[in-house]
C-alpha atoms as a PDB file:
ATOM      1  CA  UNK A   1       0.000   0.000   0.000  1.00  0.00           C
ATOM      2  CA  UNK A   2       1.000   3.686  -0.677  1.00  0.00           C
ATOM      3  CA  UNK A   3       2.196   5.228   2.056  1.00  0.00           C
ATOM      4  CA  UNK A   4       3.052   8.905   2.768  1.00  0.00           C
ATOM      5  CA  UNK A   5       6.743   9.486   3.190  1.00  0.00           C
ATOM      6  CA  UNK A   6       8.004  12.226   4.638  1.00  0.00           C
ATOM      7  CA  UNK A   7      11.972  12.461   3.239  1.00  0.00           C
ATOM      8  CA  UNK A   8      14.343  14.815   5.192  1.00  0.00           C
ATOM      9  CA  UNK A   9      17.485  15.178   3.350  1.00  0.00           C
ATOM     10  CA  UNK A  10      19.989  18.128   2.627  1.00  0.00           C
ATOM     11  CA  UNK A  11      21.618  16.501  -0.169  1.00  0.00           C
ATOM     12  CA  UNK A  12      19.739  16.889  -3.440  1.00  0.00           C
ATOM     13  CA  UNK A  13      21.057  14.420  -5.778  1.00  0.00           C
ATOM     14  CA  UNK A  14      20.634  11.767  -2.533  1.00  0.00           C
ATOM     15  CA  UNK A  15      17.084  13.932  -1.926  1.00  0.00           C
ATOM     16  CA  UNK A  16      16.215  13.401  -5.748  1.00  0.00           C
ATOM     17  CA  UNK A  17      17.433   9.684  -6.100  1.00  0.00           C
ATOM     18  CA  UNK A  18      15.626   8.555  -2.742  1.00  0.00           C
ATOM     19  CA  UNK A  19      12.391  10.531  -3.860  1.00  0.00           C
ATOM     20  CA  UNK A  20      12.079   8.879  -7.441  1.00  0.00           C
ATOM     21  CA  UNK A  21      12.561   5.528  -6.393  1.00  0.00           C
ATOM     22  CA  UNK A  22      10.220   6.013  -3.359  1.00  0.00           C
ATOM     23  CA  UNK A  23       7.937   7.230  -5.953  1.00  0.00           C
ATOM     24  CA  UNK A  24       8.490   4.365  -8.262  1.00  0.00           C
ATOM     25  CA  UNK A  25       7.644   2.160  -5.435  1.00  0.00           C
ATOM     26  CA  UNK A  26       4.236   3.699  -5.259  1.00  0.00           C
ATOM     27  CA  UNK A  27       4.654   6.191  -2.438  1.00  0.00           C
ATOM     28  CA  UNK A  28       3.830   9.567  -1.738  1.00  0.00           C
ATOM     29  CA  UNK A  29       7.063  11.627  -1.266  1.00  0.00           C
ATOM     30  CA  UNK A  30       7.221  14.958   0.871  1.00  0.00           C
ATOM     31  CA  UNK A  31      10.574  16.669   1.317  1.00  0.00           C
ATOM     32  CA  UNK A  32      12.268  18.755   2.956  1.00  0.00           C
ATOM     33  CA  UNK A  33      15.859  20.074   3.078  1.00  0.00           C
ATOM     34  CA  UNK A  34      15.864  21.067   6.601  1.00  0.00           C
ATOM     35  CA  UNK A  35      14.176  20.423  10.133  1.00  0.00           C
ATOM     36  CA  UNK A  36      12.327  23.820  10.204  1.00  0.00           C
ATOM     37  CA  UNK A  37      10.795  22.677   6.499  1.00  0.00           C
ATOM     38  CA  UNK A  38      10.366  19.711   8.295  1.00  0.00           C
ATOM     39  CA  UNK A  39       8.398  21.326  10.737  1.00  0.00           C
ATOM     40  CA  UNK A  40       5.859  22.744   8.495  1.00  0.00           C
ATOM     41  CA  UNK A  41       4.913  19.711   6.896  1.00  0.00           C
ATOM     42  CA  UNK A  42       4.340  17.412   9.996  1.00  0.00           C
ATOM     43  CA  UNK A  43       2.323  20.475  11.381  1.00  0.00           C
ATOM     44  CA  UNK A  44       0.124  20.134   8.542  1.00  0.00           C
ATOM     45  CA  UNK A  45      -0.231  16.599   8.381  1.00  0.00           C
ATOM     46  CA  UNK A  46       1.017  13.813   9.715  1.00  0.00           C
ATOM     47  CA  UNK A  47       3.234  11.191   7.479  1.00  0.00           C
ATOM     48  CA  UNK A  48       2.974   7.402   7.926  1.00  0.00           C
ATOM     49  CA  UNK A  49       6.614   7.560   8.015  1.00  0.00           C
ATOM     50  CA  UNK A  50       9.448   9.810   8.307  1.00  0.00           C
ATOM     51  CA  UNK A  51      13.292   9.244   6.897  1.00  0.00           C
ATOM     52  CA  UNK A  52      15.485  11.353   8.482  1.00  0.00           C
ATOM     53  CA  UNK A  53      19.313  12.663   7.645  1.00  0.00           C
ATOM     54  CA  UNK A  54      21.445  12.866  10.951  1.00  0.00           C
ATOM     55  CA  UNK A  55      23.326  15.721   9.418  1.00  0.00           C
ATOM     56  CA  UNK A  56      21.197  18.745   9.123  1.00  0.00           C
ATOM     57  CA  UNK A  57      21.288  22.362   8.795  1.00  0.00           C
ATOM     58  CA  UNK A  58      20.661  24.103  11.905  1.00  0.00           C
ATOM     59  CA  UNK A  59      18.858  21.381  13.911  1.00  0.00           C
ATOM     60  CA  UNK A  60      20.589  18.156  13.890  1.00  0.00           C
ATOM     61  CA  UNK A  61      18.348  15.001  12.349  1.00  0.00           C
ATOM     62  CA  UNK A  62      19.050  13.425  16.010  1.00  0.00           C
ATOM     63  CA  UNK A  63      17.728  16.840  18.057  1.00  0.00           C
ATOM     64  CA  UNK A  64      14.485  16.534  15.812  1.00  0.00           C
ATOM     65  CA  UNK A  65      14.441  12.717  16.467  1.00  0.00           C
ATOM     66  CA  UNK A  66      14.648  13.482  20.233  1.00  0.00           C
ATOM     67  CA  UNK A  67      11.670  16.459  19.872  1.00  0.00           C
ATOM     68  CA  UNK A  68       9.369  13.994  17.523  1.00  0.00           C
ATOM     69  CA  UNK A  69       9.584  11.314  19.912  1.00  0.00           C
ATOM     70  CA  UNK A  70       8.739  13.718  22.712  1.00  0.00           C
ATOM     71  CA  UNK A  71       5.528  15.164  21.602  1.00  0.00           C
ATOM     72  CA  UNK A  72       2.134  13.024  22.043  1.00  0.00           C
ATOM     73  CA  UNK A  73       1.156  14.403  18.832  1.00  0.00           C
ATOM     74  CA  UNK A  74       4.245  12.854  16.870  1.00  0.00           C
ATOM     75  CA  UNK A  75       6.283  10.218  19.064  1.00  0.00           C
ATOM     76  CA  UNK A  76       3.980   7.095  17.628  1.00  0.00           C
ATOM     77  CA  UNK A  77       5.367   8.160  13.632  1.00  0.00           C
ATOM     78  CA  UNK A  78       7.635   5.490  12.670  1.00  0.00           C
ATOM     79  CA  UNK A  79      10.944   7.173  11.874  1.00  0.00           C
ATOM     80  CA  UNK A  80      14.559   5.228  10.061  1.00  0.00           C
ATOM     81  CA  UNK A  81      17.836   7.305  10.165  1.00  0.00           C
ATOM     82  CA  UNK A  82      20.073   7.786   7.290  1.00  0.00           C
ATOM     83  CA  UNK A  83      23.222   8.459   7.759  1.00  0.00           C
ATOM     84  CA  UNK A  84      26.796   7.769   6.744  1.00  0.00           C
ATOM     85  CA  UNK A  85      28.120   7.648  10.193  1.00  0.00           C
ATOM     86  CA  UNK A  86      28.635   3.935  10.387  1.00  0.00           C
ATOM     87  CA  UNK A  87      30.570   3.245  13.942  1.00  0.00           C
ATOM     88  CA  UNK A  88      28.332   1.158  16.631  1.00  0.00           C
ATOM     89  CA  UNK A  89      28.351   4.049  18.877  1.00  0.00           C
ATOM     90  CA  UNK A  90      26.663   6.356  16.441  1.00  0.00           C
ATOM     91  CA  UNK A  91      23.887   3.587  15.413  1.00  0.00           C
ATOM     92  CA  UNK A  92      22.875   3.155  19.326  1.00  0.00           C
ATOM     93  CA  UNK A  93      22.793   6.869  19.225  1.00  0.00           C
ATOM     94  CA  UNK A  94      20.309   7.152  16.911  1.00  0.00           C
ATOM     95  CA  UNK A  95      18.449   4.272  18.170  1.00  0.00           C
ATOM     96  CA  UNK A  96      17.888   5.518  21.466  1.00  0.00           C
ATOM     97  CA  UNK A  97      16.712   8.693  20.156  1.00  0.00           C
ATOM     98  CA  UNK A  98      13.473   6.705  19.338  1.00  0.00           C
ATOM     99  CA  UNK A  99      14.470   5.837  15.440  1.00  0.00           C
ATOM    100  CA  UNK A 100      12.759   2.630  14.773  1.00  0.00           C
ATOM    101  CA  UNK A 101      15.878   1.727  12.067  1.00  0.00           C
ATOM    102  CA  UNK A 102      18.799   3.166  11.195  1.00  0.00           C
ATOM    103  CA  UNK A 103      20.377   2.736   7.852  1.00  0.00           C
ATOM    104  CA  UNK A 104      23.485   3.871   6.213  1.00  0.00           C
ATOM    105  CA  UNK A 105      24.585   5.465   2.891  1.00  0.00           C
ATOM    106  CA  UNK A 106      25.570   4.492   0.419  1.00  0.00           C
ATOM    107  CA  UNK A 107      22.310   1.615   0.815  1.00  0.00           C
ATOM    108  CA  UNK A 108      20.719   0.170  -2.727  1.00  0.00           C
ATOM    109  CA  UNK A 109      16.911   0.831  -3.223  1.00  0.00           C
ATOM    110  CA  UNK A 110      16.257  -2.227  -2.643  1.00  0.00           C
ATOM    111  CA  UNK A 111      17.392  -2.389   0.904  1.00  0.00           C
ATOM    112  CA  UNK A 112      14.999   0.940   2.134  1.00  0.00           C
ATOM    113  CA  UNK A 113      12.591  -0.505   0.142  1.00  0.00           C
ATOM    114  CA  UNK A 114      12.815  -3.376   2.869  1.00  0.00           C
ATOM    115  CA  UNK A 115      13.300  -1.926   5.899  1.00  0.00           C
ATOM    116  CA  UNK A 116      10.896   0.810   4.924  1.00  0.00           C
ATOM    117  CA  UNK A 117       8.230  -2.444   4.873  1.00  0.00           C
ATOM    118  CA  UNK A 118       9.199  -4.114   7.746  1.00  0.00           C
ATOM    119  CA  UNK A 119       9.058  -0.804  10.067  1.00  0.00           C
ATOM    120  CA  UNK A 120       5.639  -0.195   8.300  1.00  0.00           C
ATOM    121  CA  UNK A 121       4.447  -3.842   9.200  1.00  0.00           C
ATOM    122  CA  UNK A 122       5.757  -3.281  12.539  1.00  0.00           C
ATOM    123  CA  UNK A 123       4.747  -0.005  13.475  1.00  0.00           C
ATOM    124  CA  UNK A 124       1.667   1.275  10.885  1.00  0.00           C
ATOM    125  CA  UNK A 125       0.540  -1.923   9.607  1.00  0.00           C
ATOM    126  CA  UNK A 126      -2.612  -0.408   8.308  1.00  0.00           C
ATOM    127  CA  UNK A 127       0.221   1.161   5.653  1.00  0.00           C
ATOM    128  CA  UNK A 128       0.830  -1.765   4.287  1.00  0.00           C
ATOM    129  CA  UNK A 129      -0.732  -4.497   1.853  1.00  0.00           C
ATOM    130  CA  UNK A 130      -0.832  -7.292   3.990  1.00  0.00           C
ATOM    131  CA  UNK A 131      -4.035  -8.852   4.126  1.00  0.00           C
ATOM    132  CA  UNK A 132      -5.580  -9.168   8.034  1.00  0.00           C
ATOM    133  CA  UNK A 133      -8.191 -11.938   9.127  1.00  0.00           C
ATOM    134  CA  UNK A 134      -9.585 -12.003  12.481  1.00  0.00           C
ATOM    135  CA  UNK A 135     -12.249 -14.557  13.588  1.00  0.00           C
ATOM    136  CA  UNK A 136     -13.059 -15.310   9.994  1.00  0.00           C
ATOM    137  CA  UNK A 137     -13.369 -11.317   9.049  1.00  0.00           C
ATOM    138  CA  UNK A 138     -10.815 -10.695   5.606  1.00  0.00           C
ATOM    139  CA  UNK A 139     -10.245  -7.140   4.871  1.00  0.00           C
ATOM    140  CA  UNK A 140      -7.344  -7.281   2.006  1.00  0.00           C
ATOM    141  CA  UNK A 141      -6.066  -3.490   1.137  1.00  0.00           C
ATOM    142  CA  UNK A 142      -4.760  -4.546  -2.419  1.00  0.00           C
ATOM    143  CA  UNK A 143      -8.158  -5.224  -3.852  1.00  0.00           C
ATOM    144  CA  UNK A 144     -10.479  -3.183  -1.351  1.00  0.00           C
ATOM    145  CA  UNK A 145     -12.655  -6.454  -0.380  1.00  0.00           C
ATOM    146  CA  UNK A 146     -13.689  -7.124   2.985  1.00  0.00           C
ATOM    147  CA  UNK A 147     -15.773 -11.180   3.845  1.00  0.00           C
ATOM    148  CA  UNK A 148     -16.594 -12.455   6.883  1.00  0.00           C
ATOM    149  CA  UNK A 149     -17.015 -16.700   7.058  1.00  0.00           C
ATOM    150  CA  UNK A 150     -16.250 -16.336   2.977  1.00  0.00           C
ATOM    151  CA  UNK A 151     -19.046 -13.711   2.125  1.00  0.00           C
ATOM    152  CA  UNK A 152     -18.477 -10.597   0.132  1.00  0.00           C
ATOM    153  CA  UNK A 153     -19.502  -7.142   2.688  1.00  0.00           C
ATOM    154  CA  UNK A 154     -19.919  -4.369   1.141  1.00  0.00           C
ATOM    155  CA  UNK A 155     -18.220  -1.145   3.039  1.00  0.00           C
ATOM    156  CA  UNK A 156     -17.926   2.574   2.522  1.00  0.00           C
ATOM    157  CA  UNK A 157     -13.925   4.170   1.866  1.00  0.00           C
ATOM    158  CA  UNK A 158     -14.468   5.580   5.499  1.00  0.00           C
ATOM    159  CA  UNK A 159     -15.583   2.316   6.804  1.00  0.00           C
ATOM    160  CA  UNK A 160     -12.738   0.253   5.090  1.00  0.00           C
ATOM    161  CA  UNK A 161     -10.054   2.633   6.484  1.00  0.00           C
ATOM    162  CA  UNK A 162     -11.593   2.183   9.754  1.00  0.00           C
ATOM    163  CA  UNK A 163     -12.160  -1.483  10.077  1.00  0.00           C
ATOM    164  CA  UNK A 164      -8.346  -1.688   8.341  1.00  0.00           C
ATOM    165  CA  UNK A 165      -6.901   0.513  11.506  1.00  0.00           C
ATOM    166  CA  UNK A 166      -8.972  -1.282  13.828  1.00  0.00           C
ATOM    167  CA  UNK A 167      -8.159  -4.724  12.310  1.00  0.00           C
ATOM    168  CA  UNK A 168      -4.499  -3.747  12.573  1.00  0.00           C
ATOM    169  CA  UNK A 169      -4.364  -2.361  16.363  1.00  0.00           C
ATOM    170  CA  UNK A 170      -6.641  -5.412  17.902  1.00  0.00           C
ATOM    171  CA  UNK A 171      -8.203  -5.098  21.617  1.00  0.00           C
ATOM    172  CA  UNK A 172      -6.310  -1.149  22.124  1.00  0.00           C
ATOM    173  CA  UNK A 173      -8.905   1.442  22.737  1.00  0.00           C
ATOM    174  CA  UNK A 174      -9.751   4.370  20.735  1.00  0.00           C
ATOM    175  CA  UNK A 175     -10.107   7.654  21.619  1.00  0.00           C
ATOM    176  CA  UNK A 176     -12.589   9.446  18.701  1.00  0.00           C
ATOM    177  CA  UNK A 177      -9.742  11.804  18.543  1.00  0.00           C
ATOM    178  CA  UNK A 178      -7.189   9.350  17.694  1.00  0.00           C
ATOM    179  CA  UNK A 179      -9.594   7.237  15.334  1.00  0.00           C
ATOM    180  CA  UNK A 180      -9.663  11.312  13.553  1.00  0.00           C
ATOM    181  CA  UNK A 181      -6.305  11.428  13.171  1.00  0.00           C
ATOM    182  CA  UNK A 182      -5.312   7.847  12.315  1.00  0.00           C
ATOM    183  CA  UNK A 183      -8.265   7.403   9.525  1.00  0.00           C
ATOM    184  CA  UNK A 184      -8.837  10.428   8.737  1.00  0.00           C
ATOM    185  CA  UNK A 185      -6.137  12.584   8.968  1.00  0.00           C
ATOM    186  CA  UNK A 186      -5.305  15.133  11.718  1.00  0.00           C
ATOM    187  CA  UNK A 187      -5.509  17.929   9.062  1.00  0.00           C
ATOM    188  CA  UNK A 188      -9.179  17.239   9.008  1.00  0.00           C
ATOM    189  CA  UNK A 189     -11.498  19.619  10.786  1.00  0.00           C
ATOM    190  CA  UNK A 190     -14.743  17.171  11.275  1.00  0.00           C
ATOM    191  CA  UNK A 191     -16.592  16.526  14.422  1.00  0.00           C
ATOM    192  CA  UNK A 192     -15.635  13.792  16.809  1.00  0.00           C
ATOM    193  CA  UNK A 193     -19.121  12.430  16.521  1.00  0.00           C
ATOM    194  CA  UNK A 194     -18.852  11.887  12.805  1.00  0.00           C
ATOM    195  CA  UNK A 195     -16.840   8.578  14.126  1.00  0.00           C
ATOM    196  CA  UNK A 196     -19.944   7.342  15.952  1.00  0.00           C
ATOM    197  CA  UNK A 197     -22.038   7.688  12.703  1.00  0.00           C
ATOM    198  CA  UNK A 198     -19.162   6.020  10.592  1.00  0.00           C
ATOM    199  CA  UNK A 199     -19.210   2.890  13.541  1.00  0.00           C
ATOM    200  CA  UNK A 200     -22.562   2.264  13.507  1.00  0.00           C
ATOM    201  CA  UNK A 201     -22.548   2.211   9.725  1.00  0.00           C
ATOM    202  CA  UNK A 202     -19.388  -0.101   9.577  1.00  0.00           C
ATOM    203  CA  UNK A 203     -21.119  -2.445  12.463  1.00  0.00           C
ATOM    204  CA  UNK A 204     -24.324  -2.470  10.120  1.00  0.00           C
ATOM    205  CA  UNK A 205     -22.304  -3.636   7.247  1.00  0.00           C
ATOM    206  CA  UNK A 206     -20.860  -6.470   9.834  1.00  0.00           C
ATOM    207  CA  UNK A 207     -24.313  -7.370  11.041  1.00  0.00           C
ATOM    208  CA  UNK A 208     -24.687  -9.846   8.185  1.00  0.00           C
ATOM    209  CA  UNK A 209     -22.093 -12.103   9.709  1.00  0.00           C
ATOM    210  CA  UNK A 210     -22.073 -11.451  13.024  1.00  0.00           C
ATOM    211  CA  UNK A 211     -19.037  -9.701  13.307  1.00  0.00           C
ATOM    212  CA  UNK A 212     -20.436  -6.368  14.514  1.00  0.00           C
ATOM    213  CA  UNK A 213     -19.918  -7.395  17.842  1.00  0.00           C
ATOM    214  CA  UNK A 214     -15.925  -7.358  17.409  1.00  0.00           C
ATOM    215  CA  UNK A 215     -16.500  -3.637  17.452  1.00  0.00           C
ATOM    216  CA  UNK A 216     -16.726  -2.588  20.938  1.00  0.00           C
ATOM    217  CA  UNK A 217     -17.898   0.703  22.447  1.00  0.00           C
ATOM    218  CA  UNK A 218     -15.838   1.167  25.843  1.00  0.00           C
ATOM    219  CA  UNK A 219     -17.804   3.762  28.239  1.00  0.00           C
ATOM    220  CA  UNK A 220     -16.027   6.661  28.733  1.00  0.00           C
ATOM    221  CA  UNK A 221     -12.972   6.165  26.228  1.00  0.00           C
ATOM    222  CA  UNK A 222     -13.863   5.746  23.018  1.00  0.00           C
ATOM    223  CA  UNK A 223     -13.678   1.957  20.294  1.00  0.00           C
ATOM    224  CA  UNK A 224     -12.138  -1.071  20.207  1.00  0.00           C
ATOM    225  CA  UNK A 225     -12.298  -4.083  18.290  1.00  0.00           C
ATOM    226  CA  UNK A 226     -12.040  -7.231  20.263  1.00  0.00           C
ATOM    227  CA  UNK A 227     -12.300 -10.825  20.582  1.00  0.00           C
ATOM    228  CA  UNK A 228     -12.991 -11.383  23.613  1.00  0.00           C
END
């Protein structure tokens, strides 16, 4: 699945070269040349993933690191380090920053292709285009079909998104808020109740097969799907 990359590097034939084969890939590249660029984008929306130079102009890619990982907002966006610095010290530096990976350069596309997927899978696995089964519900992202016990359920876009993040972060509850920002988008101004209106349509489009009751409302907090 596409995801929305968010590429911070100074260098722009290594910006360029990254970007195109990102793109190639089937991603959505934003850059940036700097933290403070950086800055604007994430406060505008939120990437499924950021890749992030340690040497920077002004701020340092590690400083940023450190100041992502410390506000609510950002600390959950899964973040891989590029840099050249290669020495053990400097890769459990960047670790304990928060990075979730840390790669160096030169690397061949094919290698951040990889780790790219397997911090995705680990981190924001409703980014990716693994299919997810639970309990005989089948939502697969590559062809946009959802079944439950074999059966063909029809869903809205919003509704697919939203059974995809819940399928993907089992039995955790939900604020609305979060739901807003993880399926929607945090640069979208809707209401929080427009996610009670979207789970009562996706639990009528479960109702067929009995799998509306996975979706559970938890008094006081907010959604989670469960199977228990």
């Amino acid at each position: 699945m596409a995801a929305n990359i968010l590429l911070v590097e100074d260098e722009p034939a290594i910006q360029e070269l990254i970007a195109f084969n990102l793109s190639q890939a089937g991603h959505h590249v934003m850059r940036a040349d700097s933290v403070e660029s950086a800055q604007g984008i994430v406060r505008n929306a939120l990437p499924d993933l950021i890749l992030l130079d340690w040497m920077l102009p002004g701020m340092s890619g590690i400083d940023f690191a450190r100041k992502l990982r410390g506000d609510e907002r950002t600390r959950s966006i899964p973040l891989i380090m590029l840099t050249a610095r290669s020495d053990e010290q400097d890769k459990i530096a960047g670790l304990e920053t928060g990075a979730d990976d840390y790669i160096t350069k030169p690397f061949s596309p094919r290698e951040l292709q990889a780790r790219i997927k397997a911090v995705l899978r680990r981190r924001a696995p409703q980014a990716t285009d693994d299919p997810v089964e639970i309990h005989g519900l089948r939502l697969d992202p590559v062809t946009h079909r959802v079944s439950g016990n074999g059966k063909p359920l029809e869903l809205g876009p919003t509704e697919f998104r939203l059974l995809h993040f819940f399928m993907t972060h089992t039995e955790r509850v939900h604020t609305r808020a979060h739901l807003l920002d993880q399926v929607w988008g945090d640069h979208v101004f809707v209401e929080e109740r427009t996610v009670d209106v979207h789970i009562r349509r996706l639990r009528s489009s479960l109702e067929g097969t009995g799998h509306d009751n996975l979706i559970q409302t938890v008094r006081g907090s907010g959604y989670r799907l469960s199977v228990n």
